[in-house]
Protein backbone atom coordinates (compact mmCIF):
# COMPACT_ATOMS: atom_id res chain seq x y z
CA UNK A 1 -18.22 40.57 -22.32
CA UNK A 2 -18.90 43.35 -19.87
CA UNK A 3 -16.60 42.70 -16.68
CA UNK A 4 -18.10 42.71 -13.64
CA UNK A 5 -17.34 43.49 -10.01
CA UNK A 6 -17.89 40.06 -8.77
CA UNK A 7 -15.14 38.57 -11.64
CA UNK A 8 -12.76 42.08 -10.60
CA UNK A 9 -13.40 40.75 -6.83
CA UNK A 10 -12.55 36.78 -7.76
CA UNK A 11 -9.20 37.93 -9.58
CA UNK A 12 -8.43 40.32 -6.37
CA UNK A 13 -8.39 37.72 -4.20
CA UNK A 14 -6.24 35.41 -6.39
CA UNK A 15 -3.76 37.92 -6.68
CA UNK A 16 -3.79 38.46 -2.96
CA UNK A 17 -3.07 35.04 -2.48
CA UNK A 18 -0.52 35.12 -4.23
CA UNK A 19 -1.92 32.60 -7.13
CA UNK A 20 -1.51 35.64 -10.02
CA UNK A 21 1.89 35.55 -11.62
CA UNK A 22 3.47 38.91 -12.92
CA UNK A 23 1.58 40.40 -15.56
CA UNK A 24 -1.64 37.89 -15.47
CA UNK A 25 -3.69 40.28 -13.35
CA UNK A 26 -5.14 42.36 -16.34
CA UNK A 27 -5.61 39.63 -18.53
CA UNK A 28 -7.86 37.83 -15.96
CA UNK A 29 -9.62 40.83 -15.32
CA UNK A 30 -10.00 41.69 -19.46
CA UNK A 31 -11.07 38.08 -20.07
CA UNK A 32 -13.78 36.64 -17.59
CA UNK A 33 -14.48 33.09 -18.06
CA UNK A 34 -18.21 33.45 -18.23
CA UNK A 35 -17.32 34.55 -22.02
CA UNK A 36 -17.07 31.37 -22.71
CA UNK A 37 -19.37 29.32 -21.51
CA UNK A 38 -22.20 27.60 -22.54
CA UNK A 39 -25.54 28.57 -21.69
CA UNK A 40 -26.18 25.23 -19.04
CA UNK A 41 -23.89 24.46 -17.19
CA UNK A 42 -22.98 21.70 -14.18
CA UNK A 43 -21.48 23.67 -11.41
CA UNK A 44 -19.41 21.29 -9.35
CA UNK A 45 -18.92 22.61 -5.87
CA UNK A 46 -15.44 20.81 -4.26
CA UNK A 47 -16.24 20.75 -0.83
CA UNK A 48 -19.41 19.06 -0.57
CA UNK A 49 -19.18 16.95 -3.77
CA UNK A 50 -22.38 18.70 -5.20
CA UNK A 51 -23.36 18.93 -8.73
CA UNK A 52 -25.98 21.70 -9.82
CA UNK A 53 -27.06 22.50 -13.35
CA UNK A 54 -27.78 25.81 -14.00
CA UNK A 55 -29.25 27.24 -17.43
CA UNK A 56 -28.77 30.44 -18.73
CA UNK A 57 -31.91 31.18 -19.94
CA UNK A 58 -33.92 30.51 -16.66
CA UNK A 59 -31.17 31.83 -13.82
CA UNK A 60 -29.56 34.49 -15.81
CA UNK A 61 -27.88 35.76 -12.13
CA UNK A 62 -27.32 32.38 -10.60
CA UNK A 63 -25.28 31.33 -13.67
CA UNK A 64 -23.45 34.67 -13.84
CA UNK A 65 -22.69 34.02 -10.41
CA UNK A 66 -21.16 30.48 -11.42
CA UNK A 67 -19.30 31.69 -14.13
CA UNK A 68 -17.69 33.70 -11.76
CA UNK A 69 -17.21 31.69 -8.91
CA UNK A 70 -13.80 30.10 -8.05
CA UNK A 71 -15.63 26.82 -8.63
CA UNK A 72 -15.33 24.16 -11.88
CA UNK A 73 -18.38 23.83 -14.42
CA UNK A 74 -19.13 21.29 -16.03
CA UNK A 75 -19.79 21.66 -19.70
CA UNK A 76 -20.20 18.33 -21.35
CA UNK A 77 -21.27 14.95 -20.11
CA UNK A 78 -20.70 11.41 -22.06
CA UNK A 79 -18.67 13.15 -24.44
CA UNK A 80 -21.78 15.16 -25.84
CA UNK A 81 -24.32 11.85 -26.29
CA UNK A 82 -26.16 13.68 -22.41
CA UNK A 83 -29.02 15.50 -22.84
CA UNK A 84 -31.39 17.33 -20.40
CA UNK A 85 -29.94 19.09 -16.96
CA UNK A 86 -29.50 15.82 -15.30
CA UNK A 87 -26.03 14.72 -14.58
CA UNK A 88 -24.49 12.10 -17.33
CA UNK A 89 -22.67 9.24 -16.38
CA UNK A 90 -19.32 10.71 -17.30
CA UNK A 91 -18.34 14.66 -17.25
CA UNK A 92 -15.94 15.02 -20.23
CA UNK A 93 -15.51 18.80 -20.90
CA UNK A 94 -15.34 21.32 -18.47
CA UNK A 95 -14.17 24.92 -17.25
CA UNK A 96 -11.79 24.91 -14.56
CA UNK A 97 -11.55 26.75 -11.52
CA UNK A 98 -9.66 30.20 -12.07
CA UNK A 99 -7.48 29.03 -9.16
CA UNK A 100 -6.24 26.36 -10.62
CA UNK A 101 -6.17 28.20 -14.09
CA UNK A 102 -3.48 30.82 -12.13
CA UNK A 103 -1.58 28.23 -10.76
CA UNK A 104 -1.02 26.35 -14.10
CA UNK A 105 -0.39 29.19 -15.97
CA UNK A 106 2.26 30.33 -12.82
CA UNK A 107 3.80 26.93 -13.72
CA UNK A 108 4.10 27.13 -16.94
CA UNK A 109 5.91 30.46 -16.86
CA UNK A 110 5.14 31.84 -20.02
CA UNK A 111 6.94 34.78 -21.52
CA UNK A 112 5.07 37.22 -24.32
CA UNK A 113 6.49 35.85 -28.01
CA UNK A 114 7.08 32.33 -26.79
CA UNK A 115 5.12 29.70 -28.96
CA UNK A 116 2.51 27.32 -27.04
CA UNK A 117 0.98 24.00 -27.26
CA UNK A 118 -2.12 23.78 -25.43
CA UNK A 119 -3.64 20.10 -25.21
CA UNK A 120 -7.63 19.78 -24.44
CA UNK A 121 -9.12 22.90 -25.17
CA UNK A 122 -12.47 22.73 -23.49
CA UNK A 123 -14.28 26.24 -23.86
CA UNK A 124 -11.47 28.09 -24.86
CA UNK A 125 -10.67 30.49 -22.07
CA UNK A 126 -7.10 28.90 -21.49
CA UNK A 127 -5.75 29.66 -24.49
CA UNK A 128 -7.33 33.26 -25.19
CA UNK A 129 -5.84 33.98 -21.94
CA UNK A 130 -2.38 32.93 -23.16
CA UNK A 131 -2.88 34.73 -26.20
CA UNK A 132 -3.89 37.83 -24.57
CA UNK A 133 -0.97 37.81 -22.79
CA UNK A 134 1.34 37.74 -25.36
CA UNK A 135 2.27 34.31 -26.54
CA UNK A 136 3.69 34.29 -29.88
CA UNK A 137 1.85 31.81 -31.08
CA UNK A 138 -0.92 29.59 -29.50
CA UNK A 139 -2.45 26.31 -30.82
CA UNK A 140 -4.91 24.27 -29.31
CA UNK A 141 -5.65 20.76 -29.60
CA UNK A 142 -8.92 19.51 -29.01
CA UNK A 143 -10.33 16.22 -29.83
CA UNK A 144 -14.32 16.81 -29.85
CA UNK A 145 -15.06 18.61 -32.87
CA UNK A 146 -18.70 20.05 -31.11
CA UNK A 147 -16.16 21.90 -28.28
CA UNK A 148 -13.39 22.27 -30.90
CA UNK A 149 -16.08 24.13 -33.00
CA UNK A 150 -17.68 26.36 -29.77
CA UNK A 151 -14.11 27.40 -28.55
CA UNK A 152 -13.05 28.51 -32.17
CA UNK A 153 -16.08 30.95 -32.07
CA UNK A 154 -16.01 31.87 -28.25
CA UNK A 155 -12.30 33.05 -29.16
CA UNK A 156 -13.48 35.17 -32.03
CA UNK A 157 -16.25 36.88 -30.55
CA UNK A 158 -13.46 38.24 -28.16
CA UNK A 159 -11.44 39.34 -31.31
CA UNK A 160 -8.95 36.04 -30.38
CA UNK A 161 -8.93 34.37 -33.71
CA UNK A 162 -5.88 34.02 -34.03
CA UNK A 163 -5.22 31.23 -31.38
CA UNK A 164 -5.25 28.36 -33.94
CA UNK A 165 -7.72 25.66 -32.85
CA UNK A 166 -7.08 22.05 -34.10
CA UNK A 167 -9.53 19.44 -33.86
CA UNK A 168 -7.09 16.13 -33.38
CA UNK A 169 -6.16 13.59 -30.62
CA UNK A 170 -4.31 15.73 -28.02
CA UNK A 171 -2.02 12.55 -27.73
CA UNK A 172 0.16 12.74 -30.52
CA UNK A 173 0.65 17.10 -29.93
CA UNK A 174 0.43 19.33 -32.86
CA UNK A 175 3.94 18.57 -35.18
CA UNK A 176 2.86 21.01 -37.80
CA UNK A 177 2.97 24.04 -35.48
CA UNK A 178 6.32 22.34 -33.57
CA UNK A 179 8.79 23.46 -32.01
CA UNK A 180 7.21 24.92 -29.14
CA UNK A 181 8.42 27.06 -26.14
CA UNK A 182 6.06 25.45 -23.64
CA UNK A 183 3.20 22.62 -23.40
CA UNK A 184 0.39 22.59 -21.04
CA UNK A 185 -2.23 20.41 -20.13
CA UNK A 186 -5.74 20.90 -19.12
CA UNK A 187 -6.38 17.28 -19.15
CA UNK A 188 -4.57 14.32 -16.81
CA UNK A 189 -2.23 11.89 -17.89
CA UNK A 190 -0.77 9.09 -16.29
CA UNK A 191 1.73 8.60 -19.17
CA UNK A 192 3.34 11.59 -20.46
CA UNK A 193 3.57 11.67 -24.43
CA UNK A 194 6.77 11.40 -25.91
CA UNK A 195 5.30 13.94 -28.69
CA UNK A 196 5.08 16.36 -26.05
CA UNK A 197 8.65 15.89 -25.16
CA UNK A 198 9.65 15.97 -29.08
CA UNK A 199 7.70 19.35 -29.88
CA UNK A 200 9.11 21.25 -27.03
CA UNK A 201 12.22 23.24 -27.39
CA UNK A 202 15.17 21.71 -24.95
CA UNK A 203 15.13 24.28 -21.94
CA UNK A 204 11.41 24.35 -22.97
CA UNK A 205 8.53 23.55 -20.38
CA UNK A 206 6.01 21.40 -19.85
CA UNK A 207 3.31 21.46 -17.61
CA UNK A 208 0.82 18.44 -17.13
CA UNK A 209 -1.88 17.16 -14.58
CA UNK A 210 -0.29 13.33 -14.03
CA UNK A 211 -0.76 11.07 -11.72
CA UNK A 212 -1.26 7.07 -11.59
CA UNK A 213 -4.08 4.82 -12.13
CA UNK A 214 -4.66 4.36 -8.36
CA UNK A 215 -6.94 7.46 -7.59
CA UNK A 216 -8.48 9.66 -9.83
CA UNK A 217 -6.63 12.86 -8.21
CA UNK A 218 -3.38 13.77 -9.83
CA UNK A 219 -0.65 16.62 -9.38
CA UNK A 220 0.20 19.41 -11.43
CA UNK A 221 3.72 18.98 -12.13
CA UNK A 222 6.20 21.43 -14.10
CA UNK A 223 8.85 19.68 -16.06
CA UNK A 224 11.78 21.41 -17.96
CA UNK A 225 13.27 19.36 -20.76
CA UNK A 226 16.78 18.40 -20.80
CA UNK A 227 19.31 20.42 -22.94
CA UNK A 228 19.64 17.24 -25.37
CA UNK A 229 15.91 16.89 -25.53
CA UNK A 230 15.80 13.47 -24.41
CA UNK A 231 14.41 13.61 -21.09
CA UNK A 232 12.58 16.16 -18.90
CA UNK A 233 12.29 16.82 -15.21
CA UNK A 234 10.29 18.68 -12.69
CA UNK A 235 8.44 18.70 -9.22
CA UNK A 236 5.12 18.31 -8.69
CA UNK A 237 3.41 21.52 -7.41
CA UNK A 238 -0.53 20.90 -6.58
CA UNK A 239 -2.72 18.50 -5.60
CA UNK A 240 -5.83 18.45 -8.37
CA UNK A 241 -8.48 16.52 -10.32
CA UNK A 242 -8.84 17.11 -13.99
CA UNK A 243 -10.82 14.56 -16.91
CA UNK A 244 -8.55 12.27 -18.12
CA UNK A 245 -6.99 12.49 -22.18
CA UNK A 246 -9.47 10.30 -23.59
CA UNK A 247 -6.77 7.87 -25.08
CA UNK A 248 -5.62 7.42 -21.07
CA UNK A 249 -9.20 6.56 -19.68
CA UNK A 250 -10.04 4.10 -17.53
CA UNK A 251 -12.88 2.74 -16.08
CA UNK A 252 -13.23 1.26 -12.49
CA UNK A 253 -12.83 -2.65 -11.91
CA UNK A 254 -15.46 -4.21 -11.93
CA UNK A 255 -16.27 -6.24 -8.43
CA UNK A 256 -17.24 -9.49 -10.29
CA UNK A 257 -14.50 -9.82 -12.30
CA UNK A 258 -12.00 -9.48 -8.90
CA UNK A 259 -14.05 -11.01 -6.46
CA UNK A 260 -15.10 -14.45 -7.34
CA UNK A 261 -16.93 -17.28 -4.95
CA UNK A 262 -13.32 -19.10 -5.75
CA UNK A 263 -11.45 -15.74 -4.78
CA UNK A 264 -13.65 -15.23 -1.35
CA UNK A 265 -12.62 -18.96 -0.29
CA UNK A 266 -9.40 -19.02 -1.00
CA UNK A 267 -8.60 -15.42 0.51
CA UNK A 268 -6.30 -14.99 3.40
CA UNK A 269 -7.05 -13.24 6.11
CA UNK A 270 -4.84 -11.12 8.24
CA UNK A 271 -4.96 -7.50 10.29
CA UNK A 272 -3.62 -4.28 10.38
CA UNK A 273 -3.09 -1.30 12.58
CA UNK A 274 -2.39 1.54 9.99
CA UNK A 275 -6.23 3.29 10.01
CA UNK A 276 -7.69 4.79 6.92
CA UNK A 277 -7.17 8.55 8.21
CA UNK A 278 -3.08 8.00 8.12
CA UNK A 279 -3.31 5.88 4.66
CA UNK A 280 -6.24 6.46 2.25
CA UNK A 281 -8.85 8.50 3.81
CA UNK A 282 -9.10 12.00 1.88
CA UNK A 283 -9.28 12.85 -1.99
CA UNK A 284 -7.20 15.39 -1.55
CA UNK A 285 -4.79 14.08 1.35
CA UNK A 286 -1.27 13.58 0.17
CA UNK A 287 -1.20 9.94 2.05
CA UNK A 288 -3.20 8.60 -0.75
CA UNK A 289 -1.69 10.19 -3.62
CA UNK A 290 1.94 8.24 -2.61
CA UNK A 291 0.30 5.42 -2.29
CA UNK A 292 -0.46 5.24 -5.71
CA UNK A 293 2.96 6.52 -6.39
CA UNK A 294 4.43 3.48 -4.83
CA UNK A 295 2.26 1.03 -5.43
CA UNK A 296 1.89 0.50 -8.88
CA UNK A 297 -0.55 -1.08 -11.27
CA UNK A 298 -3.41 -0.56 -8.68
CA UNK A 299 -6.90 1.51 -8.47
CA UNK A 300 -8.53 2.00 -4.60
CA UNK A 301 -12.04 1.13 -4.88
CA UNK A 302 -14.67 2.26 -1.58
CA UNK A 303 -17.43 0.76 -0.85
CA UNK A 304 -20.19 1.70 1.13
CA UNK A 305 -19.74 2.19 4.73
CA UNK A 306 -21.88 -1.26 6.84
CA UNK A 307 -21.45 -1.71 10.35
CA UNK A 308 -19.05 0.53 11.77
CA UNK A 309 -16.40 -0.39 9.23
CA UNK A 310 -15.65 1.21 6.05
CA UNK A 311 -14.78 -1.41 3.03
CA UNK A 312 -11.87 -0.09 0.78
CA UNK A 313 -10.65 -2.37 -1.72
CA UNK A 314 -6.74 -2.56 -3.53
CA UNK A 315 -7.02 -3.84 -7.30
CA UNK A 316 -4.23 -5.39 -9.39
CA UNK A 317 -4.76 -3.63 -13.07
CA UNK A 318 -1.69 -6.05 -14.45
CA UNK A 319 -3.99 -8.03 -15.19
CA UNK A 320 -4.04 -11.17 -12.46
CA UNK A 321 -6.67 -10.16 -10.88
CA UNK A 322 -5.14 -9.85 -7.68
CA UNK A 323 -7.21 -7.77 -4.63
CA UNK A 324 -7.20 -6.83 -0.81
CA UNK A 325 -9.99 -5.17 1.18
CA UNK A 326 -9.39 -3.80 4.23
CA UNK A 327 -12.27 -3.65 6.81
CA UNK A 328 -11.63 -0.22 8.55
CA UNK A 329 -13.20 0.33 11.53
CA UNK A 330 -14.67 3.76 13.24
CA UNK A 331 -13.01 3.17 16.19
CA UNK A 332 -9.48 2.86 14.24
CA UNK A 333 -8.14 0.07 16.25
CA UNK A 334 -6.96 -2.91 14.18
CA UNK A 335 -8.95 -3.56 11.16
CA UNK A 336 -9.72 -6.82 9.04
CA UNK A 337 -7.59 -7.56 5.85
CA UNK A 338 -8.57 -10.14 2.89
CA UNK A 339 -5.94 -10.60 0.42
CA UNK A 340 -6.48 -12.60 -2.82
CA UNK A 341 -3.98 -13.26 -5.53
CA UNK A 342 -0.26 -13.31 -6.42
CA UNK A 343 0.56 -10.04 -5.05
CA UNK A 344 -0.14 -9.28 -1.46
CA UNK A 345 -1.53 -4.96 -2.19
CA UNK A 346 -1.88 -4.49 1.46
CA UNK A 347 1.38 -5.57 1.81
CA UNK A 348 2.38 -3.37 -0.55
CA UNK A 349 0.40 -0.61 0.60
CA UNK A 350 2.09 -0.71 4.14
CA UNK A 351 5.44 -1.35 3.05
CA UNK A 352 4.79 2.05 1.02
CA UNK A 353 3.33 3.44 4.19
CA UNK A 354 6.38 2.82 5.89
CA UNK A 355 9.02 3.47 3.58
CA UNK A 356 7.03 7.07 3.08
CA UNK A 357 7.05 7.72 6.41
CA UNK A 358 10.27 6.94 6.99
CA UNK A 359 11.78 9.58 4.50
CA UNK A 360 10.20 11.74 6.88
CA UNK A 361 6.20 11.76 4.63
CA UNK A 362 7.59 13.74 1.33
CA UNK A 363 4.89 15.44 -0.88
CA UNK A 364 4.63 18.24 -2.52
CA UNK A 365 7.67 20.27 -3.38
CA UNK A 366 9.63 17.63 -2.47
CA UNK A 367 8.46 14.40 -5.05
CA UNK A 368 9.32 14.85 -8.87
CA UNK A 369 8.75 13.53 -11.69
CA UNK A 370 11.40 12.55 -14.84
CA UNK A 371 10.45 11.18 -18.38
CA UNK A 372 11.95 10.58 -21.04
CA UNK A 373 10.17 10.13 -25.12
CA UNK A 374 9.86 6.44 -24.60
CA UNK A 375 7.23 6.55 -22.08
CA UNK A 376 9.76 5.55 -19.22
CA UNK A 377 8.47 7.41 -16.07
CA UNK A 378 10.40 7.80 -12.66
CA UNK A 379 9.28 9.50 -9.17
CA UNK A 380 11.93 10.69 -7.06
CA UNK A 381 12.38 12.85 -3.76
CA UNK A 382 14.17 16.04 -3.70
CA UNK A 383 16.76 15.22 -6.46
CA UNK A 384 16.55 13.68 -9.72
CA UNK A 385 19.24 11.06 -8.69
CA UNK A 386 17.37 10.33 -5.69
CA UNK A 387 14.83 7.60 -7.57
CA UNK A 388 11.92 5.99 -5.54
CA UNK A 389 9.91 4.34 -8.11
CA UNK A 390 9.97 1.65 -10.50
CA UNK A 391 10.60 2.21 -14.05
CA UNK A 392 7.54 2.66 -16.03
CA UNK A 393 5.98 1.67 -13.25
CA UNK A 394 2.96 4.20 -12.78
């Protein structure tokens, strides 16, 4: 595919910034991701939330121009049962930003001959860009056979077939093609595999969207595995939203199952003064991302805004059905709190609040992340030693 100024311009400005690590600049440029794309596509614009299809065929330069935008597409819905240029009820492929794309691939710091894992291959373009860059080796896992089957071809019309592309459950890795130099992601987790850990080398390096079930926004982190292979341990590095492995989905709660007539009555009712600015207020503030951190075995639910007070509700996903919802109001002086159940999650949620505040509001580049094969997960702040949540707790 002919590269144009637009795609030369995108990758300019992402090496500007600062986002390019050495040697990725002329891959980028030599591999634009319109190459492999489908011909409709959902793009997904982050600031405002919007959602546009746009088909090939009938805005040849308005999908060019998404291709190349610093902007994720949307490539499958429902797991390829959507038809038509509506929106499905679940987006379960896509292409991600090149921003993001840089900053992974920065993380996973990649050296030419070095033999990678990808897991969730999507279109393709992550792992002809590996491959392009030198990698040894590259295999791809992907678990729909339709994009399995499109990315295989995409990579050998750009002469890239020999990234090998396996159609399997991303889950359990790729032992046949192990031991590998590094792992990476393009699909969240909130539990890291322990066939991850096993495949990669020991000094080897894995890099994973992961985050907990409380929000659907996660955090790139960059783990290196311990010298006896047991454990690994890194910091987590950026803020982002990818589709979940489909063996770690999870649906929202749904209201009737929490909040009974029983439930309502027996509720107790109490106040707070933390608003929802300093606590839960933005997809992409840090706030909300520790609370899930620290409050475990919870999802935040909002509900829509009604007289000057914006609903948000806690849910217990352990099963007991326990729930808060905290009345916010515009004015952010003290709002109304129910709490149902045998855990108190407001409580929770400001004891988090305070502890995290108290360390003086860590986030990024100063939380990390250490697992180990057995699924045993554990945050800490600054040094590995310096453990703030529970085990297996998120």
């Amino acid at each position: 595919m002919t590269t144009t100024g637009s795609w030369r311009g995108l990758v300019a400005r992402l090496a500007a910034d600062g986002m390019l690590a050495a040697g990725w600049r002329p891959v980028f440029e030599g591999l634009p991701r319109a190459g492999f794309l489908p011909d409709v596509i959902w793009q997904h614009r982050v600031r405002t939330g919007d959602v546009e299809a746009v088909e090939r065929a009938r805005e040849p330069e308005r999908w060019r121009a998404a291709a190349e935008s610093d902007d994720p597409l949307v490539t499958q819905w429902d797991d390829g049962g959507h038809q038509g240029l509506e929106q499905g009820r679940v987006a379960s492929s896509s292409a991600s930003a090149p921003s993001v794309v840089a900053a992974m691939l920065a993380d996973l710091d990649v050296y030419p001959g070095q033999r990678v894992l990808e897991v969730g291959t999507g279109t393709g373009w992550n792992a002809g860009l590996l491959h392009r860059f030198g990698a040894g080796a590259v295999t791809t896992v992907e678990v729909d056979r339709a994009l399995a089957d499109a990315a295989r071809a995409a990579l050998e019309r750009q002469s890239l077939g020999a990234v090998t592309v396996v159609c399997g459950d991303g889950f359990q890795g790729h032992p046949a093609g192990a031991p590998y130099d590094r792992v990476i992601a393009t699909c969240g987790v909130h539990t890291i595999p322990g066939a991850w850990l096993e495949q990669c080398r020991p000094g080897g390096r894995i890099v994973v969207p992961w985050g907990t079930r409380f929000t659907r926004t996660e955090a790139t982190v960059a783990l290196t595995v311990a010298a006896d292979g047991r454990t690994a341990s890194g910091m987590l590095t950026a803020l982002v939203q990818f589709m979940s492995l489909r063996a770690q989905r999870q649906d929202l709660p749904a209201y009737g199952d929490y909040v009974t007539a029983e439930s309502r009555e027996k509720a107790e009712r109490g106040t707070t003064v933390l608003t929802l600015g300093a606590t839960l207020a933005g997809e992409w503030d840090i706030s909300r991302f520790v609370l899930g951190l620290l409050v475990p075995d919870c999802a935040v639910v909002f509900d829509a805004p009604q007289d000057g007070r914006q609903p948000v509700w806690l849910c217990s996903l352990g099963g007991d059905r326990s729930w808060a919802c905290v009345l916010f109001r515009e004015d952010e002086k003290s709002s109304t709190v129910y709490q149902y159940g045998g855990r108190r999650l407001w409580d929770e949620a400001e004891a988090a609040h305070a502890w995290w505040d108290g360390q003086g509001r860590p986030g990024l580049g100063r939380l990390g992340l250490t697992v180990d094969g057995h699924g045993r997960q554990h945050i800490w702040v600054d040094t590995p030693d310096h453990v703030v949540g529970l085990p297996s707790a998120v």
